[in-house]
Protein backbone atom coordinates (compact mmCIF):
# COMPACT_ATOMS: atom_id res chain seq x y z
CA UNK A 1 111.51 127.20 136.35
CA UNK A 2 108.66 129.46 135.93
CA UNK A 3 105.93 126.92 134.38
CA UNK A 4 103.48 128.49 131.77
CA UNK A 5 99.50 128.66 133.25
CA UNK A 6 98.40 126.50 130.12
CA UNK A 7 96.58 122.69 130.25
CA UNK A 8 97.95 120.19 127.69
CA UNK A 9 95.97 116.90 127.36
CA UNK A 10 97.25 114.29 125.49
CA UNK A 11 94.57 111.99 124.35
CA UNK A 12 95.09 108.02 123.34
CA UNK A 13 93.03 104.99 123.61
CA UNK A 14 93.59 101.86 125.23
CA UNK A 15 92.10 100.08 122.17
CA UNK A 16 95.37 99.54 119.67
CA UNK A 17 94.28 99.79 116.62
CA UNK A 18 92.70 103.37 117.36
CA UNK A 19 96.32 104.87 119.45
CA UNK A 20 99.52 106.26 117.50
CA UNK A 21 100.54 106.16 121.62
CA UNK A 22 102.28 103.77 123.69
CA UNK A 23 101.80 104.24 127.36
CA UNK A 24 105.45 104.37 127.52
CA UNK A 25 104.88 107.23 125.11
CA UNK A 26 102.06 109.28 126.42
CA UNK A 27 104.22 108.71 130.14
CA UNK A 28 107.82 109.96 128.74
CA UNK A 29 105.85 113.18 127.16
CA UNK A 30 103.64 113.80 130.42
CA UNK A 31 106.89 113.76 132.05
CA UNK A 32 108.56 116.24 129.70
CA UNK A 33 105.84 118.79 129.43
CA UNK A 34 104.77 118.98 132.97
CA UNK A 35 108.33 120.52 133.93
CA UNK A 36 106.43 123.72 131.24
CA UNK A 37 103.30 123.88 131.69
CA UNK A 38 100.84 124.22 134.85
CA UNK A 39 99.02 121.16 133.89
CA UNK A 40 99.41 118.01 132.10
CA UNK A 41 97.21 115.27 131.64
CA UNK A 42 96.30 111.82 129.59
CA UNK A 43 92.88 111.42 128.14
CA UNK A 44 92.06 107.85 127.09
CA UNK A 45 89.64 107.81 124.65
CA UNK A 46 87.63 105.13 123.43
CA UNK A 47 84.66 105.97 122.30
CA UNK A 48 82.38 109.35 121.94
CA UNK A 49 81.43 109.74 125.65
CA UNK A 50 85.15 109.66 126.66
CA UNK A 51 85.78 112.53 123.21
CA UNK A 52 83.03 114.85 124.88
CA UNK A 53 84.37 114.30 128.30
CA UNK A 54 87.57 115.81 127.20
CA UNK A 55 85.60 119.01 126.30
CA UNK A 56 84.52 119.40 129.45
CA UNK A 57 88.04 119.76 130.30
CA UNK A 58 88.61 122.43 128.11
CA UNK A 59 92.28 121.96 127.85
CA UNK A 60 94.28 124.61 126.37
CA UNK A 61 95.85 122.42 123.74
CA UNK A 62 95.08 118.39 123.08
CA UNK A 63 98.39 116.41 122.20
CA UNK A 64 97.33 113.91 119.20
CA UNK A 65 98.15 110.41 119.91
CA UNK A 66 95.23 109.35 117.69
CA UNK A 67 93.12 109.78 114.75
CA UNK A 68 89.65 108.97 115.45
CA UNK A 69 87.07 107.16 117.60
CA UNK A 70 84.06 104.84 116.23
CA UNK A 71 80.40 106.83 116.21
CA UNK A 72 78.98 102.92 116.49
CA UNK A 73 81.31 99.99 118.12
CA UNK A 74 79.37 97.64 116.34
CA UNK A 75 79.94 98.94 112.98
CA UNK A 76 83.65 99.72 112.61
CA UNK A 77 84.00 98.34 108.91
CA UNK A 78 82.06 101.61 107.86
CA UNK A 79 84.57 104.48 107.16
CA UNK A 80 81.35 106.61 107.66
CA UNK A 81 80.83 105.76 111.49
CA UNK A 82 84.08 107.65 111.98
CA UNK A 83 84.33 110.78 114.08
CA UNK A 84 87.83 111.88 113.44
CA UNK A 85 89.86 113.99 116.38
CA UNK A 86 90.48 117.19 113.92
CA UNK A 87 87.54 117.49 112.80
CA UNK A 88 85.65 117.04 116.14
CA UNK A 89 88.17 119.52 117.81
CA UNK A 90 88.31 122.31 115.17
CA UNK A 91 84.21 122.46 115.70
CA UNK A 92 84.56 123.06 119.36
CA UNK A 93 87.70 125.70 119.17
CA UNK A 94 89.84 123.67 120.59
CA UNK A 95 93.54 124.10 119.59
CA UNK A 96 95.47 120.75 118.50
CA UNK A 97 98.70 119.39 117.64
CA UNK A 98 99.53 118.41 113.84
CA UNK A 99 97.46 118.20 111.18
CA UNK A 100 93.79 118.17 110.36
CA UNK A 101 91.23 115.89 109.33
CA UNK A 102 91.42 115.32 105.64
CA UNK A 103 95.80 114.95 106.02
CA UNK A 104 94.98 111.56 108.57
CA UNK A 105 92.10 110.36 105.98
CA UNK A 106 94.78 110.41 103.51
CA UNK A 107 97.44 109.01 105.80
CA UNK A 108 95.26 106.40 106.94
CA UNK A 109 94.73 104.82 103.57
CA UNK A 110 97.95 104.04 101.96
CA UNK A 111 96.42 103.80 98.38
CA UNK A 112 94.83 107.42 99.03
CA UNK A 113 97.80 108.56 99.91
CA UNK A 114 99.87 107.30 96.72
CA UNK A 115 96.82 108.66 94.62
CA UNK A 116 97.37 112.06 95.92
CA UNK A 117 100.76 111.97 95.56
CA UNK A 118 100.83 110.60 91.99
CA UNK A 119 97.86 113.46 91.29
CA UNK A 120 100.85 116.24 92.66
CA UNK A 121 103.00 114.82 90.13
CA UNK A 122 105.35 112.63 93.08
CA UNK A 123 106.53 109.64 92.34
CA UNK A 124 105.21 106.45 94.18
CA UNK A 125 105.80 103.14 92.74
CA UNK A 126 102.82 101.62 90.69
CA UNK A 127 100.10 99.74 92.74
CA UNK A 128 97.03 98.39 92.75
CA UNK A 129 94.40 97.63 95.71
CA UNK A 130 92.93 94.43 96.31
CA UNK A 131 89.92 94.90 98.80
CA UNK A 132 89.19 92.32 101.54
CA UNK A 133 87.01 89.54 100.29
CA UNK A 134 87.85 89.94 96.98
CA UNK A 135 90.31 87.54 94.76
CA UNK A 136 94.08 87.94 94.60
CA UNK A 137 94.11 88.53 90.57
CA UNK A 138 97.52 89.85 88.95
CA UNK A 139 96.93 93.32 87.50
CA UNK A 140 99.18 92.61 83.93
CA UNK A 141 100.29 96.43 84.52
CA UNK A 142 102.68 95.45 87.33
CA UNK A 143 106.05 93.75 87.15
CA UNK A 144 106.84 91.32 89.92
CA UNK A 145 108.89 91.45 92.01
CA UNK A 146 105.40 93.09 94.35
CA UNK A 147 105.41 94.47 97.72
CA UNK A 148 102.37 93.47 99.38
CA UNK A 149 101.09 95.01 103.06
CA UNK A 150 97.71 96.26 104.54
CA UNK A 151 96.58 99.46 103.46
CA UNK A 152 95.64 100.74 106.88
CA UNK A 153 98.29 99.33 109.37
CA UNK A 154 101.18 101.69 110.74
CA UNK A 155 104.14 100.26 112.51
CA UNK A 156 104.86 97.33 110.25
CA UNK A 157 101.98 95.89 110.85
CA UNK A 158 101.58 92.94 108.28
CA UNK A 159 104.82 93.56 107.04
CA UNK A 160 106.88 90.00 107.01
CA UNK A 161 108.86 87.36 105.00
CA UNK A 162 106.19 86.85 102.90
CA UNK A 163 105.51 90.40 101.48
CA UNK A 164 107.75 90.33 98.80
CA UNK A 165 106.17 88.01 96.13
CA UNK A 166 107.61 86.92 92.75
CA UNK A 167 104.13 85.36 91.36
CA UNK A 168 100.30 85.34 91.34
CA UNK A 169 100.45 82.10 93.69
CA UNK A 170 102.83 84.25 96.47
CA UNK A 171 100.64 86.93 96.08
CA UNK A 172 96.86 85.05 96.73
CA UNK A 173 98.36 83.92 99.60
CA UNK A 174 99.80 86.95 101.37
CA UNK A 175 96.68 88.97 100.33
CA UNK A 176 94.58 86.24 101.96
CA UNK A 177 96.87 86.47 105.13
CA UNK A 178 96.06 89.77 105.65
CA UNK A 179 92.89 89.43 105.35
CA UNK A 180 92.59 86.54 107.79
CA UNK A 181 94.88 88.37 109.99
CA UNK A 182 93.98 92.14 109.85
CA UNK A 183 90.44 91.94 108.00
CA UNK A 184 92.15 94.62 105.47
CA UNK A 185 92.40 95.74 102.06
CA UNK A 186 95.74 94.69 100.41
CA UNK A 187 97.87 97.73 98.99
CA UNK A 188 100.11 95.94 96.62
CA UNK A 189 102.66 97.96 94.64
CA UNK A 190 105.97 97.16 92.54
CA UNK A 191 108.91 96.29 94.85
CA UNK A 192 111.56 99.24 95.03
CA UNK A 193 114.57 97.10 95.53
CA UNK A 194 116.66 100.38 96.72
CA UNK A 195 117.89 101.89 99.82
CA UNK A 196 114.93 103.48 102.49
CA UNK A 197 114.79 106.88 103.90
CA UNK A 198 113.09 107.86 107.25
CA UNK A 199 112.10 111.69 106.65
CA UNK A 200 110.90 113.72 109.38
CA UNK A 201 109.87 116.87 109.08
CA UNK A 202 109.51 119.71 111.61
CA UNK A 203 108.04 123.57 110.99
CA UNK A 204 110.40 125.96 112.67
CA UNK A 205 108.40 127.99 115.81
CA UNK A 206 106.63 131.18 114.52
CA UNK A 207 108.01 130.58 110.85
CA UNK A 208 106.63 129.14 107.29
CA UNK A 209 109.72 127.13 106.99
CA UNK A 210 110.39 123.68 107.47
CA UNK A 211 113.24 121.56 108.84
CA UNK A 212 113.66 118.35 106.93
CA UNK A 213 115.61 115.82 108.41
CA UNK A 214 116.46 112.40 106.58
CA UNK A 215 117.97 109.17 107.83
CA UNK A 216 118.70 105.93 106.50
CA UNK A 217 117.25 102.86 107.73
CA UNK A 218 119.58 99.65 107.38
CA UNK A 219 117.54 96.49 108.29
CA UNK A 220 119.22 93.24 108.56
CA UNK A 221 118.76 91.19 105.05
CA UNK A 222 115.83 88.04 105.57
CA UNK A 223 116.55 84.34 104.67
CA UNK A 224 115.66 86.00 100.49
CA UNK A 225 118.30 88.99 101.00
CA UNK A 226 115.48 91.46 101.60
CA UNK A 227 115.82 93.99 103.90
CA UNK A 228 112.41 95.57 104.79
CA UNK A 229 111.14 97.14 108.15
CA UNK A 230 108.94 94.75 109.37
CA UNK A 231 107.03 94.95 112.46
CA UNK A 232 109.13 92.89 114.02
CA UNK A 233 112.43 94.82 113.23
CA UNK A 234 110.62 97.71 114.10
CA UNK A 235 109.67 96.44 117.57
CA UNK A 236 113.36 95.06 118.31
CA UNK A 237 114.48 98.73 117.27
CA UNK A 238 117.17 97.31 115.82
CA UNK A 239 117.60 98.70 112.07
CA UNK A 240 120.71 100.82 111.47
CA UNK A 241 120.15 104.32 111.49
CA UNK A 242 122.85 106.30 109.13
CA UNK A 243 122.96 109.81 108.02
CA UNK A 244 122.23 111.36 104.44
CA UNK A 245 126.43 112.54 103.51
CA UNK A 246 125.72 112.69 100.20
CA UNK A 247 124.59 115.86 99.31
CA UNK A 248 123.24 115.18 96.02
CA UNK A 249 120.55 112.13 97.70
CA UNK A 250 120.11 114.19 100.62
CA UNK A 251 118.59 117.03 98.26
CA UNK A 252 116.78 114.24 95.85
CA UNK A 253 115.58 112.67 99.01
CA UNK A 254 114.46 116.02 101.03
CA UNK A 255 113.09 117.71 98.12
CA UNK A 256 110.62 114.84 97.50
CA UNK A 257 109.37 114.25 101.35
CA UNK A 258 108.83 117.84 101.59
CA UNK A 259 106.86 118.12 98.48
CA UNK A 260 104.86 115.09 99.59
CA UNK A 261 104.23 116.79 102.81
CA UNK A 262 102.44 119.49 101.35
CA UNK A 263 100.40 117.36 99.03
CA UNK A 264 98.82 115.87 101.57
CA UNK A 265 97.78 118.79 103.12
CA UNK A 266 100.37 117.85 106.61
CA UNK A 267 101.32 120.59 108.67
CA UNK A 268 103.52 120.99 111.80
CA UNK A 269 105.04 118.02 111.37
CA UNK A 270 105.39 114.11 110.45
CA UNK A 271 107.41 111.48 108.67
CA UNK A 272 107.59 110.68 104.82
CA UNK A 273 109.16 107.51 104.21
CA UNK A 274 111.17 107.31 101.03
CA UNK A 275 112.92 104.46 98.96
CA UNK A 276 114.89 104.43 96.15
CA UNK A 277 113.80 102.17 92.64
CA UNK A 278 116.57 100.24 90.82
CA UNK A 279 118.01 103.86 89.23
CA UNK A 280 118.65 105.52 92.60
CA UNK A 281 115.52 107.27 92.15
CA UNK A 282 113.72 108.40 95.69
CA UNK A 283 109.57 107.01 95.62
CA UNK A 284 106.83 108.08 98.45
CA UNK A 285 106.20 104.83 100.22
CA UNK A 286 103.81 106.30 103.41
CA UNK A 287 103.29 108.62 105.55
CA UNK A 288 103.14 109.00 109.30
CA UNK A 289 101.38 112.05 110.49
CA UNK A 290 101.66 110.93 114.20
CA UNK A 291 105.03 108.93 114.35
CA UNK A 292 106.41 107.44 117.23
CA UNK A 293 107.99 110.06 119.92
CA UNK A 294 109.44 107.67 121.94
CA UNK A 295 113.21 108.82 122.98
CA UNK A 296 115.82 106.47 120.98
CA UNK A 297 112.82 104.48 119.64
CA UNK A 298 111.03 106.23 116.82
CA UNK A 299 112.64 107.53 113.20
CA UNK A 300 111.49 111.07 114.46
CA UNK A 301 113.40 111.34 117.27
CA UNK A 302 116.57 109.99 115.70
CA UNK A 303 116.24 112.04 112.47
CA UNK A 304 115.53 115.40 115.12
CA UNK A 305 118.66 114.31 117.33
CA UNK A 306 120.84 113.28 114.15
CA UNK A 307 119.96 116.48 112.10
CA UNK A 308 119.67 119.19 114.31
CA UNK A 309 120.92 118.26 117.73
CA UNK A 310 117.27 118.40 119.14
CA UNK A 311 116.98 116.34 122.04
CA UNK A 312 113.83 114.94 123.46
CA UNK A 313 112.56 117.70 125.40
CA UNK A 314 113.46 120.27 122.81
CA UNK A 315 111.46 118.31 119.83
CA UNK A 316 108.59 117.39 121.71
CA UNK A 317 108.19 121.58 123.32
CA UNK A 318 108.62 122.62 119.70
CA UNK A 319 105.99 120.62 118.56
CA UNK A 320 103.51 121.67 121.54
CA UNK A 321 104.35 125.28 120.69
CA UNK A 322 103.37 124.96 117.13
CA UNK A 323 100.09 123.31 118.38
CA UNK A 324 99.75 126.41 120.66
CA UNK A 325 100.40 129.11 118.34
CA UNK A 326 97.13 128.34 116.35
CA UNK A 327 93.57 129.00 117.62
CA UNK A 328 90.97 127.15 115.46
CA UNK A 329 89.02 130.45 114.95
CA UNK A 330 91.96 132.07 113.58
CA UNK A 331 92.91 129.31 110.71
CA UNK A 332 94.22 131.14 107.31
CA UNK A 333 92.40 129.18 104.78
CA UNK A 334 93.35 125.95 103.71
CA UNK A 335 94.20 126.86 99.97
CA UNK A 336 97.09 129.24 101.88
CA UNK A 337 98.17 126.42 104.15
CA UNK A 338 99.02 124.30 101.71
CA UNK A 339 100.51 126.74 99.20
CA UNK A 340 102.40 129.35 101.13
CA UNK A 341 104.37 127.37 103.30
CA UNK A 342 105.84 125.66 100.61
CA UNK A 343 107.73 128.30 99.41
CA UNK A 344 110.32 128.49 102.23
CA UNK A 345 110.16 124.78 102.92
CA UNK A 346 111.42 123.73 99.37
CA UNK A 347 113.70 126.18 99.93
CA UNK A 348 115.10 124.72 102.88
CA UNK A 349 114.92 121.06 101.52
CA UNK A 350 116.45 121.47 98.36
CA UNK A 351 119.50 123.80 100.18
C-alpha cells in the first residue's frame, strides 16, 4: 500500500477532564491511520507549552481528541483562562479535524447548547440552571418528574440513580452532589420519559451532504424503572443498540439531529442525542462534537457500522479526509457554513 507523504497528529491530554481520548482510543486510531499516511503521531497536551510544541511539529493535519487547554492551572474556574484547540489552530494555519471553536463552547455547556437550539426553533425539553454554590430552589415553570446532571460532563458523568427527582427535597440533594462531586453547575430540565436516540452524523468526502445515522439505545431499567445512560452503563457498554425500522421516527428523529447540527454551527461530524417526550415527540438532549471512536464501544461507531456498513478504518479515514480537505486560509465564511450545507443534509435526513 502506497502510504500518502502527509503527518497526522492526534493530540489528547493525560489530564481527564480536558481529553475526549482514551489511550485505548488515540492507540486503535494511530494504528489505523499509520497503514495511510507517512506519519502518525500522539501529542499529549496539557498545558500551553505542550500546544506550542505541537506547532513546531507542523503536522499536516491535528486529530481532535480535545477541546482546550488552561492559559493559568491555577485558575481553571474562569471560562476566560481558556485557550481552545480551534481557535489556537485556525490562527496558526493549521488544518484540523471537526468543528471550530464557538460549536465546542456551545457543546461544552449543556444549557448553551439547549439555548441555541430553542433560539433555532428545536425542541429541547424546558430547563433551568442552577450554578454551583447557589441554592437548589424549584423554578414553578417546571413539572417534576426533573432530570438533573452537570452541565459540563460528557460520558455520563454525574448521571446516576438519583438524577431523576420527583420533588424540591430530591432535587437539593442531587444538585448539591454534583457540586460536591464535580464542582459544577446543575443543568436541570423536565424528564422526557420516552425512548433515546444516538445520532451520528457524518459529511460525505468532497460533498455538502450529510449522512445521518440513528440508533436506539436500550438501557437496562434501575431499581425506579428508569432507564437512563449513566456513566456506569456507559462504561460496561452494555445498553442495547437497535436500529430506527420505522420510517416515520427515523425521519422525525433524523430531521431534528440534523437541524440541531447546523444550529450549533458543527461541521464534519458528531453525535446529537435525541429522546422522545410522553407524545412520541423527538427533544435535543446534547451534543457530542468529539464522541467516542473506539471500535464496538462508542454510539458513533455503531450508528456508522449499523447504517452504512462503515467499518472502523473506513469511518475514522473519512473523517481524516474531511479534516484534510480544508486549509484554514481557505475557510468559506461562516454565515455559508452553516447555511449551505444544510440544504442537501435535510435533504438526506428527512429522505
Amino acid at each position: 500500500m502506497i502510504k500518502h507523504d502527509k503527518h497526522i497528529v492526534i493530540v489528547r491530554s493525560s489530564i481527564l477532564r480536558l481529553s475526549s481520548l482514551s489511550l485505548v482510543s488515540s492507540a486503535a486510531i494511530v494504528n489505523v491511520l499509520s497503514k495511510h499516511y507517512v506519519k502518525v503521531s500522539v501529542a499529549t497536551v496539557n498545558n500551553l507549552s505542550d500546544l506550542e510544541a505541537v506547532l513546531d511539529i507542523q503536522p499536516d493535519l491535528i486529530f481532535m481528541g480535545m477541546k482546550y487547554v488552561y492559559s493559568d492551572v491555577n485558575n481553571q474556574a474562569d471560562s476566560d483562562a481558556r485557550i481552545w484547540l480551534a481557535d489556537f489552530f485556525d490562527a496558526h494555519d493549521i488544518a484540523y479535524t471537526g468543528s471550530n471553536q464557538l460549536a465546542h463552547e456551545l457543546e461544552l455547556d449543556k444549557s448553551l447548547a439547549k439555548i441555541r437550539v430553542q433560539q433555532a426553533g428545536l425542541a429541547t425539553s424546558k430547563f433551568q440552571v442552577i450554578a454551583c454554590g447557589d441554592e437548589a430552589r424549584f423554578n414553578p415553570g417546571l413539572n417534576f418528574p426533573l432530570f438533573v446532571k452537570p452541565t459540563n460532563r460528557g460520558g455520563g458523568v454525574g448521571i446516576d440513580q438519583a438524577s431523576v427527582v420527583n420533588n424540591v427535597n430530591e432535587l437539593s440533594a442531587k444538585v448539591s452532589a454534583i457540586v460536591d462531586e464535580l464542582r459544577a453547575d446543575s443543568l436541570v430540565e423536565e424528564y422526557l420519559p420516552g425512548r433515546e436516540f444516538s445520532v451520528a452524523i457524518l459529511r460525505q468526502y468532497d460533498s455538502e451532504i450529510y449522512d445521518v445515522m440513528p440508533i436506539e439505545l436500550v438501557a437496562e431499567a434501575d431499581d425506579k424503572g428508569f432507564r437512563m445512560l449513566s456513566e456506569a452503563v456507559k462504561l460496561s457498554n452494555i445498553e442495547q443498540v437497535v436500529a430506527v425500522s420505522n420510517s416515520k421516527l427515523r425521519r422525525a428523529v433524523n430531521d431534528l439531529a440534523i437541524k440541531v447540527f447546523m444550529a450549533l454551527g458543527a461541521r464534519d461530524y458528531g453525535r446529537i442525542d435525541i429522546r422522545l417526550d410522553a407524545k412520541g415527540q423527538p427533544h435535543f438532549l446534547e451534543a457530542n462534537l468529539i464522541p467516542s471512536l473506539i471500535d464496538d464501544y462508542g454510539s458513533f461507531p455503531k450508528a456508522s457500522r449499523l447504517n452504512l456498513g462503515l467499518d472502523h478504518e473506513t469511518m475514522l479515514m473519512q473523517i481524516v479526509e474531511l479534516g484534510l480537505l480544508r486549509t484554514v486560509t481557505a475557510e468559506i465564511d461562516e454565515t455559508d457554513s452553516i447555511i449551505e450545507p444544510f440544504i442537501g443534509a435535510e435533504l438526506l435526513a428527512i429522505s
